[in-house]
Protein backbone atom coordinates (compact mmCIF):
# COMPACT_ATOMS: atom_id res chain seq x y z
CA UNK A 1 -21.16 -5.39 24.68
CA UNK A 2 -24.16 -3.30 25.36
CA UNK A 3 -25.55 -0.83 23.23
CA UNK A 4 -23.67 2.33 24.69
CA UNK A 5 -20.31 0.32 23.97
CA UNK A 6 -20.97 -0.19 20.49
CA UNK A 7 -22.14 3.53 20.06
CA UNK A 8 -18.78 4.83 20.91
CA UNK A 9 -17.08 2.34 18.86
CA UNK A 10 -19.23 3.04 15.85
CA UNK A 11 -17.96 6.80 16.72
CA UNK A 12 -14.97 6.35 17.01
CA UNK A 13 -14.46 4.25 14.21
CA UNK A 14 -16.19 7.63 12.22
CA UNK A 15 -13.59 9.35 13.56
CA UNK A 16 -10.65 7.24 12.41
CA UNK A 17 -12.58 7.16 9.17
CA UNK A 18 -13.07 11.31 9.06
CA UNK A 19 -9.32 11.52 9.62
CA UNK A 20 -8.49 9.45 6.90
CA UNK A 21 -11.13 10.75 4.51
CA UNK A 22 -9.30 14.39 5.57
CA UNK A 23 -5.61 13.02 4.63
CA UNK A 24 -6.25 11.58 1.29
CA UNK A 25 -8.50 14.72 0.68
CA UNK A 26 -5.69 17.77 1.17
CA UNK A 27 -4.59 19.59 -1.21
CA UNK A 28 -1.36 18.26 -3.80
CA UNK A 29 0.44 21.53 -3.02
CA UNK A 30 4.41 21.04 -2.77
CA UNK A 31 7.41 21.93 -0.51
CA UNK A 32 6.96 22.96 3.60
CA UNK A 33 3.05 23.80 2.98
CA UNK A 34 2.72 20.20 2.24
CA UNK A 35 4.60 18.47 5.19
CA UNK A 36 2.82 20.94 7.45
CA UNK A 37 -0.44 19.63 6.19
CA UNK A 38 0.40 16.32 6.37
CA UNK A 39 1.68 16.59 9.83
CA UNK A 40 -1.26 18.16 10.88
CA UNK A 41 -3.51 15.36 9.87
CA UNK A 42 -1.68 12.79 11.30
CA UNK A 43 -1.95 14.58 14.11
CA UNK A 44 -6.07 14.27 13.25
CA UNK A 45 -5.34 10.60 12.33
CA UNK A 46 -4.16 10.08 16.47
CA UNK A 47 -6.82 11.92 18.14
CA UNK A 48 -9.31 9.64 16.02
CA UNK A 49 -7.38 6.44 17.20
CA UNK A 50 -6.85 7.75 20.66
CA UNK A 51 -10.68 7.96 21.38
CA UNK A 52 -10.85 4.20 19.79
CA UNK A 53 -8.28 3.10 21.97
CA UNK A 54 -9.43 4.27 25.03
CA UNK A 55 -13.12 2.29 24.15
CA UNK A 56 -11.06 -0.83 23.67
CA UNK A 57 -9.00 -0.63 26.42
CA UNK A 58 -12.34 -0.33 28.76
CA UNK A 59 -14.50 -2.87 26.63
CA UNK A 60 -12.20 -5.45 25.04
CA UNK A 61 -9.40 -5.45 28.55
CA UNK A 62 -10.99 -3.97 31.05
CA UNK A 63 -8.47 -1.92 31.98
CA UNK A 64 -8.96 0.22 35.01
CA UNK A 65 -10.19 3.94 34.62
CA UNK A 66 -6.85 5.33 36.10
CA UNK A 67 -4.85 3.78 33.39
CA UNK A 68 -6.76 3.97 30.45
CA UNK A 69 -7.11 7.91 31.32
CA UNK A 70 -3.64 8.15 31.41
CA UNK A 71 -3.22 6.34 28.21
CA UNK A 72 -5.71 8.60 26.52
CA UNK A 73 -4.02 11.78 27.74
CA UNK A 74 -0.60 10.67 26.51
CA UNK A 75 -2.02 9.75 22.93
CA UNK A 76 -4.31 13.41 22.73
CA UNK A 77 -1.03 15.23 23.57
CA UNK A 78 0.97 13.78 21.32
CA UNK A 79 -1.78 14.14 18.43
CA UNK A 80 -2.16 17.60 19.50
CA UNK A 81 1.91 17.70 19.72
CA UNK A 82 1.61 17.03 15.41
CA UNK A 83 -1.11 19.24 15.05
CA UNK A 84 1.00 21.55 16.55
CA UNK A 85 4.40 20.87 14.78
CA UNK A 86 2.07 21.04 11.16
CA UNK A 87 0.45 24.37 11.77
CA UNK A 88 4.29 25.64 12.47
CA UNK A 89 5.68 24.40 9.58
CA UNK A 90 2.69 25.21 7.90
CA UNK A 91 3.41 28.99 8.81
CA UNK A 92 7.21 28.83 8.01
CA UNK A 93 6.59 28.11 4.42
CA UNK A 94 3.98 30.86 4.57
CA UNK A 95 7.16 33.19 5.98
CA UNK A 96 9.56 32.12 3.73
């Protein structure tokens, strides 16, 4: 691996680590407010992973750029699909 390679893993491995660090640092509140929250931040946890992925799919299997893009997408819009899905049930406890 050269040097740029292990740069972005070291990053995204600070990433994964951030989101983690995040999780186990919310707030104990109870009921919808919670799950929201924790949705939310495993929505984090995949956006971390997804960038991690994406390295080791170009460094460890050479996959092609075509596919690993695609991979990459699919995993950010799914994270971003949680993130979504917490900040909505996030704001339904807020309503109720």
């Amino acid at each position: 691996m050269d040097t740029l390679q292990i740069i972005s893993f070291v990053l995204d491995l600070v990433l994964i680590v951030a989101a983690v660090i995040a999780y186990h640092a919310r707030p104990r509140i109870g009921g919808q407010l919670a799950i929201g929250l924790r949705v939310l931040l495993i929505g984090v946890m995949i956006l971390g992973l997804a960038h991690f992925i994406e390295t080791a799919l170009f460094v460890v299997f050479h996959e092609n750029l075509q596919v690993n893009e695609v991979i990459h997408r699919l995993l950010v819009g799914t994270g971003f699909l949680f993130v979504i899905v917490g900040f909505y049930r996030m704001r339904r406890a807020f309503e109720e």
